[in-house]
C-alpha atoms as a PDB file:
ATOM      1  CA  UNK A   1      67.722  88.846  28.268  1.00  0.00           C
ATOM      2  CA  UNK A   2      65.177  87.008  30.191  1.00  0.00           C
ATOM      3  CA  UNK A   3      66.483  85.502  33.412  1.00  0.00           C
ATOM      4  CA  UNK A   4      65.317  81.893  35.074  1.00  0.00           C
ATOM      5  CA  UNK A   5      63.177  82.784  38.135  1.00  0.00           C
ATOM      6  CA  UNK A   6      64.080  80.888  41.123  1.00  0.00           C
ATOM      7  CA  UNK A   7      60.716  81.244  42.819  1.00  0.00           C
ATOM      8  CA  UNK A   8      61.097  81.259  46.784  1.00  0.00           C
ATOM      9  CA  UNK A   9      65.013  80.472  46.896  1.00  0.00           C
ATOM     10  CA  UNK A  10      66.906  83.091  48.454  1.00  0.00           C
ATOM     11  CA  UNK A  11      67.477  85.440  45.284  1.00  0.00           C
ATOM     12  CA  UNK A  12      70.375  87.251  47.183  1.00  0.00           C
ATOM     13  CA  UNK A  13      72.339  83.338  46.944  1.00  0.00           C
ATOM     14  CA  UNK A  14      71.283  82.386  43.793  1.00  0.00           C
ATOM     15  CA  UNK A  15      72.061  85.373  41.983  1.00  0.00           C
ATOM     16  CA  UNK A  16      75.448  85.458  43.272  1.00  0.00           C
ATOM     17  CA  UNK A  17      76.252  81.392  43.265  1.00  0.00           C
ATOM     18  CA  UNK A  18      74.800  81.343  39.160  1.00  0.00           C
ATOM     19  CA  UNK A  19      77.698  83.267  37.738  1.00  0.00           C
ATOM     20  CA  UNK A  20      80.516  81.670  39.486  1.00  0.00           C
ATOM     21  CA  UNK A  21      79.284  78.504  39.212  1.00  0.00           C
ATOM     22  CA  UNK A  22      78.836  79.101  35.181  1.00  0.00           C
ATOM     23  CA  UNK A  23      82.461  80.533  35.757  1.00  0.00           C
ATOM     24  CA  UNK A  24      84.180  77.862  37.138  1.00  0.00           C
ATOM     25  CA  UNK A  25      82.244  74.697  35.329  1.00  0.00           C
ATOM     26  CA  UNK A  26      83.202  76.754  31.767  1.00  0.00           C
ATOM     27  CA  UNK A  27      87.021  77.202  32.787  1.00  0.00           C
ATOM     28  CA  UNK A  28      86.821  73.397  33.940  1.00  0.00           C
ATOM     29  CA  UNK A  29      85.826  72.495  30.593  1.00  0.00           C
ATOM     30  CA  UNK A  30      88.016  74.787  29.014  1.00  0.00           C
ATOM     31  CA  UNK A  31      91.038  73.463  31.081  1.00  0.00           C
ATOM     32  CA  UNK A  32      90.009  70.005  29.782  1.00  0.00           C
ATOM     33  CA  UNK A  33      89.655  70.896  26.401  1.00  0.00           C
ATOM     34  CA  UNK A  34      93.276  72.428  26.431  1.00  0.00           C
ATOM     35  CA  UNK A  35      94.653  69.118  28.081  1.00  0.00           C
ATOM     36  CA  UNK A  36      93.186  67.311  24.918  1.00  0.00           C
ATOM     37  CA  UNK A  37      94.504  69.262  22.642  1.00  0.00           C
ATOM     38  CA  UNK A  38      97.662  69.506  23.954  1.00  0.00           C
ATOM     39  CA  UNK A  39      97.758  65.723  23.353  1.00  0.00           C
ATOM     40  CA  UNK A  40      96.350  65.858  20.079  1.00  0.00           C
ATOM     41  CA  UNK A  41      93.156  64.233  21.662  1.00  0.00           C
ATOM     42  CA  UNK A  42      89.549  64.604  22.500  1.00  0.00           C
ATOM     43  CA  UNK A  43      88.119  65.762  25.570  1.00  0.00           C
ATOM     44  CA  UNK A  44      85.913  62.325  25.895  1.00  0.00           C
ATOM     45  CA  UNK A  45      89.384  60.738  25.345  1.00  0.00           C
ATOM     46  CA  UNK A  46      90.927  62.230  28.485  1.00  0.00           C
ATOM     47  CA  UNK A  47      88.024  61.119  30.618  1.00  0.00           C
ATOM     48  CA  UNK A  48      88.648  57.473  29.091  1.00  0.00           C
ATOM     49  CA  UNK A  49      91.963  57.959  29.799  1.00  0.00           C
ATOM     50  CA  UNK A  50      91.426  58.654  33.434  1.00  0.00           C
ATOM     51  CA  UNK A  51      89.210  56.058  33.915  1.00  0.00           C
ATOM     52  CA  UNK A  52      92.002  53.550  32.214  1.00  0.00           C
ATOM     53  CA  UNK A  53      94.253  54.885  35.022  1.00  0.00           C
ATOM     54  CA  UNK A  54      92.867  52.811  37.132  1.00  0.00           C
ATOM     55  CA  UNK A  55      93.307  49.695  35.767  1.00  0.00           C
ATOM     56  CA  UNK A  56      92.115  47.875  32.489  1.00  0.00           C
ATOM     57  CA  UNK A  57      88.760  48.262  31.226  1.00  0.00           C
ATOM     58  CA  UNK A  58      85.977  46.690  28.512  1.00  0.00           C
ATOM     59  CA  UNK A  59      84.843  48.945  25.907  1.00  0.00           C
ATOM     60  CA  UNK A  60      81.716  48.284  27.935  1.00  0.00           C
ATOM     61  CA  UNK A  61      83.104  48.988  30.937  1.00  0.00           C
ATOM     62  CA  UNK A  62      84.414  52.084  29.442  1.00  0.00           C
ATOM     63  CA  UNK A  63      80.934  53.226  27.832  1.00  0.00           C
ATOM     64  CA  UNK A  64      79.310  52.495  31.288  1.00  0.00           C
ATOM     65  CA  UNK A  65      81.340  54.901  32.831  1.00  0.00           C
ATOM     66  CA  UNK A  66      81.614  57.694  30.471  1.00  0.00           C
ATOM     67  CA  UNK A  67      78.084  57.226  29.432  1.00  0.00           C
ATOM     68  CA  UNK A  68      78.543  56.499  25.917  1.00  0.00           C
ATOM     69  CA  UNK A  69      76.556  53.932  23.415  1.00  0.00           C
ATOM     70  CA  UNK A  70      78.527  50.903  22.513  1.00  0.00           C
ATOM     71  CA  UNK A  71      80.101  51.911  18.923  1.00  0.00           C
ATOM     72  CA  UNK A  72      81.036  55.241  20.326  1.00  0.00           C
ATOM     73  CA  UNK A  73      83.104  53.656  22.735  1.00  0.00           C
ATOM     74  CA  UNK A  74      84.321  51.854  20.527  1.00  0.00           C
ATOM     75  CA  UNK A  75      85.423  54.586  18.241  1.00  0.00           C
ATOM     76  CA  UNK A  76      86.835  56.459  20.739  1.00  0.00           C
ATOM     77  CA  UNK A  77      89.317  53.123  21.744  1.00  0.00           C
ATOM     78  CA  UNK A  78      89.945  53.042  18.176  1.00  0.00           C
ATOM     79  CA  UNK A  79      91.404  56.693  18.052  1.00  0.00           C
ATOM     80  CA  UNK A  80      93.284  55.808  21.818  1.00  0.00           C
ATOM     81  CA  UNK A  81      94.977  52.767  20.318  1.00  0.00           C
ATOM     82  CA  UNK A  82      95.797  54.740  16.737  1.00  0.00           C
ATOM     83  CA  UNK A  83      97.681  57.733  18.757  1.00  0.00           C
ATOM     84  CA  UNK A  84      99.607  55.055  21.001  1.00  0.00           C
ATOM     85  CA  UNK A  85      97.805  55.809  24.163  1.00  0.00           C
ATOM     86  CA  UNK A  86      95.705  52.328  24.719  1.00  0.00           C
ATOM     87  CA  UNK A  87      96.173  48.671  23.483  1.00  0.00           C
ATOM     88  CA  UNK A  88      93.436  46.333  23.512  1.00  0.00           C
ATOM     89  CA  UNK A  89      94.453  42.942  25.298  1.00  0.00           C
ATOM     90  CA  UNK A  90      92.927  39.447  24.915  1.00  0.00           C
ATOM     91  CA  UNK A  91      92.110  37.443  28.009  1.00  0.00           C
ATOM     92  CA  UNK A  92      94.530  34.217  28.100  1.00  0.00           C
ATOM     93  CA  UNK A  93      91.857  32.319  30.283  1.00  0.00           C
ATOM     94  CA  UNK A  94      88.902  33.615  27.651  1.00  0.00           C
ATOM     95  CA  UNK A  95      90.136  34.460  23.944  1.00  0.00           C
ATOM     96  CA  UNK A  96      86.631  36.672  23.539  1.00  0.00           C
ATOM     97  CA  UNK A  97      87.409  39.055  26.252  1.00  0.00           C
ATOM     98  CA  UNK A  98      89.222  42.356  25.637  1.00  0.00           C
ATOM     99  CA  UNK A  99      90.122  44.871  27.470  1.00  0.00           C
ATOM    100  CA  UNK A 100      91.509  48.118  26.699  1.00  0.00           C
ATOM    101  CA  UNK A 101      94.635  49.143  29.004  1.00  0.00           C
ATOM    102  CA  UNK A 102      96.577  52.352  28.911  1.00  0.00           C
ATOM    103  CA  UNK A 103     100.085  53.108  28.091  1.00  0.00           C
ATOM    104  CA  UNK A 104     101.779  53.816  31.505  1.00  0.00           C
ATOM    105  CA  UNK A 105     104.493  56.551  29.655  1.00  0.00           C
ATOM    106  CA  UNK A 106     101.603  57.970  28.146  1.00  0.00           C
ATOM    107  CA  UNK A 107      99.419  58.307  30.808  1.00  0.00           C
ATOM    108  CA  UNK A 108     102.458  59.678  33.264  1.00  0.00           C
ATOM    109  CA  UNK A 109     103.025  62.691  30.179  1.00  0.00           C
ATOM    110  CA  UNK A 110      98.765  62.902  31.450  1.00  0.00           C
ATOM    111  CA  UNK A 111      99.158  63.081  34.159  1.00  0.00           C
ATOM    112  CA  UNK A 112     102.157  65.892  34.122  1.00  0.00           C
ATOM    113  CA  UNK A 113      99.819  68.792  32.276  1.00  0.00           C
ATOM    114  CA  UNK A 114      97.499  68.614  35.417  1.00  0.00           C
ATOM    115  CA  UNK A 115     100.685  68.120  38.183  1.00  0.00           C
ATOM    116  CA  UNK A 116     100.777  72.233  38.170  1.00  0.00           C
ATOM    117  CA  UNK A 117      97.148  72.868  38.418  1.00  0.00           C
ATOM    118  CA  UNK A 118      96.440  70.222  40.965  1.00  0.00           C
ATOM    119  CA  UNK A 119      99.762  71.877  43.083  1.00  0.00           C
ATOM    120  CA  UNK A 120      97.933  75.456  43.189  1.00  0.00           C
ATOM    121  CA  UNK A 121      94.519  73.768  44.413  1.00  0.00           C
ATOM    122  CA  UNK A 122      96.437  71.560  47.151  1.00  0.00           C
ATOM    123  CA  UNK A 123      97.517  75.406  48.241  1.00  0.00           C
ATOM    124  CA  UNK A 124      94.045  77.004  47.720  1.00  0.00           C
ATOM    125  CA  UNK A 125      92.264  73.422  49.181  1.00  0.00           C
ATOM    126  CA  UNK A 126      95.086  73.757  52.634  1.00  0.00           C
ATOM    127  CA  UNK A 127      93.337  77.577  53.222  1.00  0.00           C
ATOM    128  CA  UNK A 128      90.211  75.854  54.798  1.00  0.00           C
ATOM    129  CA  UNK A 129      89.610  74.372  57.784  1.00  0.00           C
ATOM    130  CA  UNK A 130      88.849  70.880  58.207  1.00  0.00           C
ATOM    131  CA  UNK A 131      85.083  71.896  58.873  1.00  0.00           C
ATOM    132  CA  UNK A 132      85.064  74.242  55.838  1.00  0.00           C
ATOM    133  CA  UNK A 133      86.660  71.449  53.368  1.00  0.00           C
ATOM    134  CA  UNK A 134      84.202  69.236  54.827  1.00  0.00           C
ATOM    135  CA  UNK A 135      81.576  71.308  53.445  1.00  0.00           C
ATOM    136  CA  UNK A 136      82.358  71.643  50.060  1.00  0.00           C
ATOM    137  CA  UNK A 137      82.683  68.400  49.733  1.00  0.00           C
ATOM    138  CA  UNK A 138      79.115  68.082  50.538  1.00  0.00           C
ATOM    139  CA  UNK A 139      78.692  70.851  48.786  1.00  0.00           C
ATOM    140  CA  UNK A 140      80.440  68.896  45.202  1.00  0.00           C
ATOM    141  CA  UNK A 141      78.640  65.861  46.164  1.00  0.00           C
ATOM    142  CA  UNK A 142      74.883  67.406  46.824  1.00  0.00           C
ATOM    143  CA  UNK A 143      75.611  69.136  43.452  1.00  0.00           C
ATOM    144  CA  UNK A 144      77.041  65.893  41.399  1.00  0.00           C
ATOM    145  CA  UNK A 145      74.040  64.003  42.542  1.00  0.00           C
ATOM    146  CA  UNK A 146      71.617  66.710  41.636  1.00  0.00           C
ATOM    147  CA  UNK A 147      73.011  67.391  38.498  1.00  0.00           C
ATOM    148  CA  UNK A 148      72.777  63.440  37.595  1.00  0.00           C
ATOM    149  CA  UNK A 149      69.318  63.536  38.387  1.00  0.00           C
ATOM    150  CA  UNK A 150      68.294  66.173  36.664  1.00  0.00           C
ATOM    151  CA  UNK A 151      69.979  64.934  33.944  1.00  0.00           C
ATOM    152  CA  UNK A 152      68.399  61.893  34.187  1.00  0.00           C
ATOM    153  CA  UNK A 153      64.778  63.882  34.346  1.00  0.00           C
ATOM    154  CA  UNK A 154      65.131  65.315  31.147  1.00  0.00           C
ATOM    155  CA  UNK A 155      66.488  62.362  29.140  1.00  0.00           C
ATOM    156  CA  UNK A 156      63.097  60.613  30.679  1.00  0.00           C
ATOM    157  CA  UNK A 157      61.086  63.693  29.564  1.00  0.00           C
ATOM    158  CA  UNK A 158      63.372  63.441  26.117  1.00  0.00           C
ATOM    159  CA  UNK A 159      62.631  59.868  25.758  1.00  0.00           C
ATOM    160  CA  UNK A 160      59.022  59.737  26.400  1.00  0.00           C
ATOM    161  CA  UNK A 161      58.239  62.660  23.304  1.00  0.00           C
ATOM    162  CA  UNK A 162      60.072  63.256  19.875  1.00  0.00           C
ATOM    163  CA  UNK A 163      59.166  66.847  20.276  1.00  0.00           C
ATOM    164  CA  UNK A 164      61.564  69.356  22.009  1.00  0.00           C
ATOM    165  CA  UNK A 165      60.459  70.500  25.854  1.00  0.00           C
ATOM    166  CA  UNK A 166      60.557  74.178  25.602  1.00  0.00           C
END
């Protein structure tokens, strides 16, 4: 198996931060995953889902956030309203606006799968000092907006060539 080479970076870091990291984001999505199908839903659908929990949405609104084209987000409000978990609501003051707001009951049953989990990390998150939880939050945000960047670098590189960058 060939390895990525990290050129100057401290290999000693790297090589011990890469399988963790792998580690945790692949239990993360597994954890999600199993939250979804608990409900019966998709994984995209939770995310909608959370974002509803703040308060009503667009289907634009909702594709925005979840970076999704138009008639996927639409789909995917479709499937929310089918299993009972969204409605879609017409503006009194302006017929032609909709938004999409989620059932409270069903977002409180949500909410309940993840109660547990987010109990044990209040417990692991308490074991740091308020210096130390100060740094991984950098640490989450330096990697969130690194990770959006990069993502953003090779959907330009994507977008400027039909062929595949290998």
């Amino acid at each position: 198996m060939t390895y990525i080479k990290w050129g100057r970076m401290s290999t000693d870091r790297i090589t011990r931060y890469i399988p963790l990291a792998r580690a945790v984001w692949t239990r993360s999505m597994e954890f999600h995953e199993a939250i979804a199908s608990a409900l019966g839903l998709h994984a995209t659908d939770i995310k909608a889902l959370r974002l509803l929990g703040e308060g009503p949405l667009t289907v634009g609104r909702i594709a925005e956030g979840l970076e999704l084209t138009g008639p996927s987000a639409t789909a995917l409000v479709d499937r929310l309203e089918t299993a009972g978990y969204a409605r879609r609501e017409r503006s009194t003051v302006d017929r032609r606006q909709v938004t999409i707001v989620a059932d409270g009951k069903k977002l409180d049953a949500l909410n309940a799968l993840y109660e547990p989990y987010q109990a044990d990390m209040r417990k692991v998150l308490d074991a740091y000092g308020e210096g130390e939880f100060e740094a991984i939050l950098a640490y989450l945000s330096q990697t969130e907006r690194l990770l959006k960047a990069h993502t953003g670098l090779l959907a330009d590189r994507h977008d400027a060539s039909d062929e595949p960058h290998f």
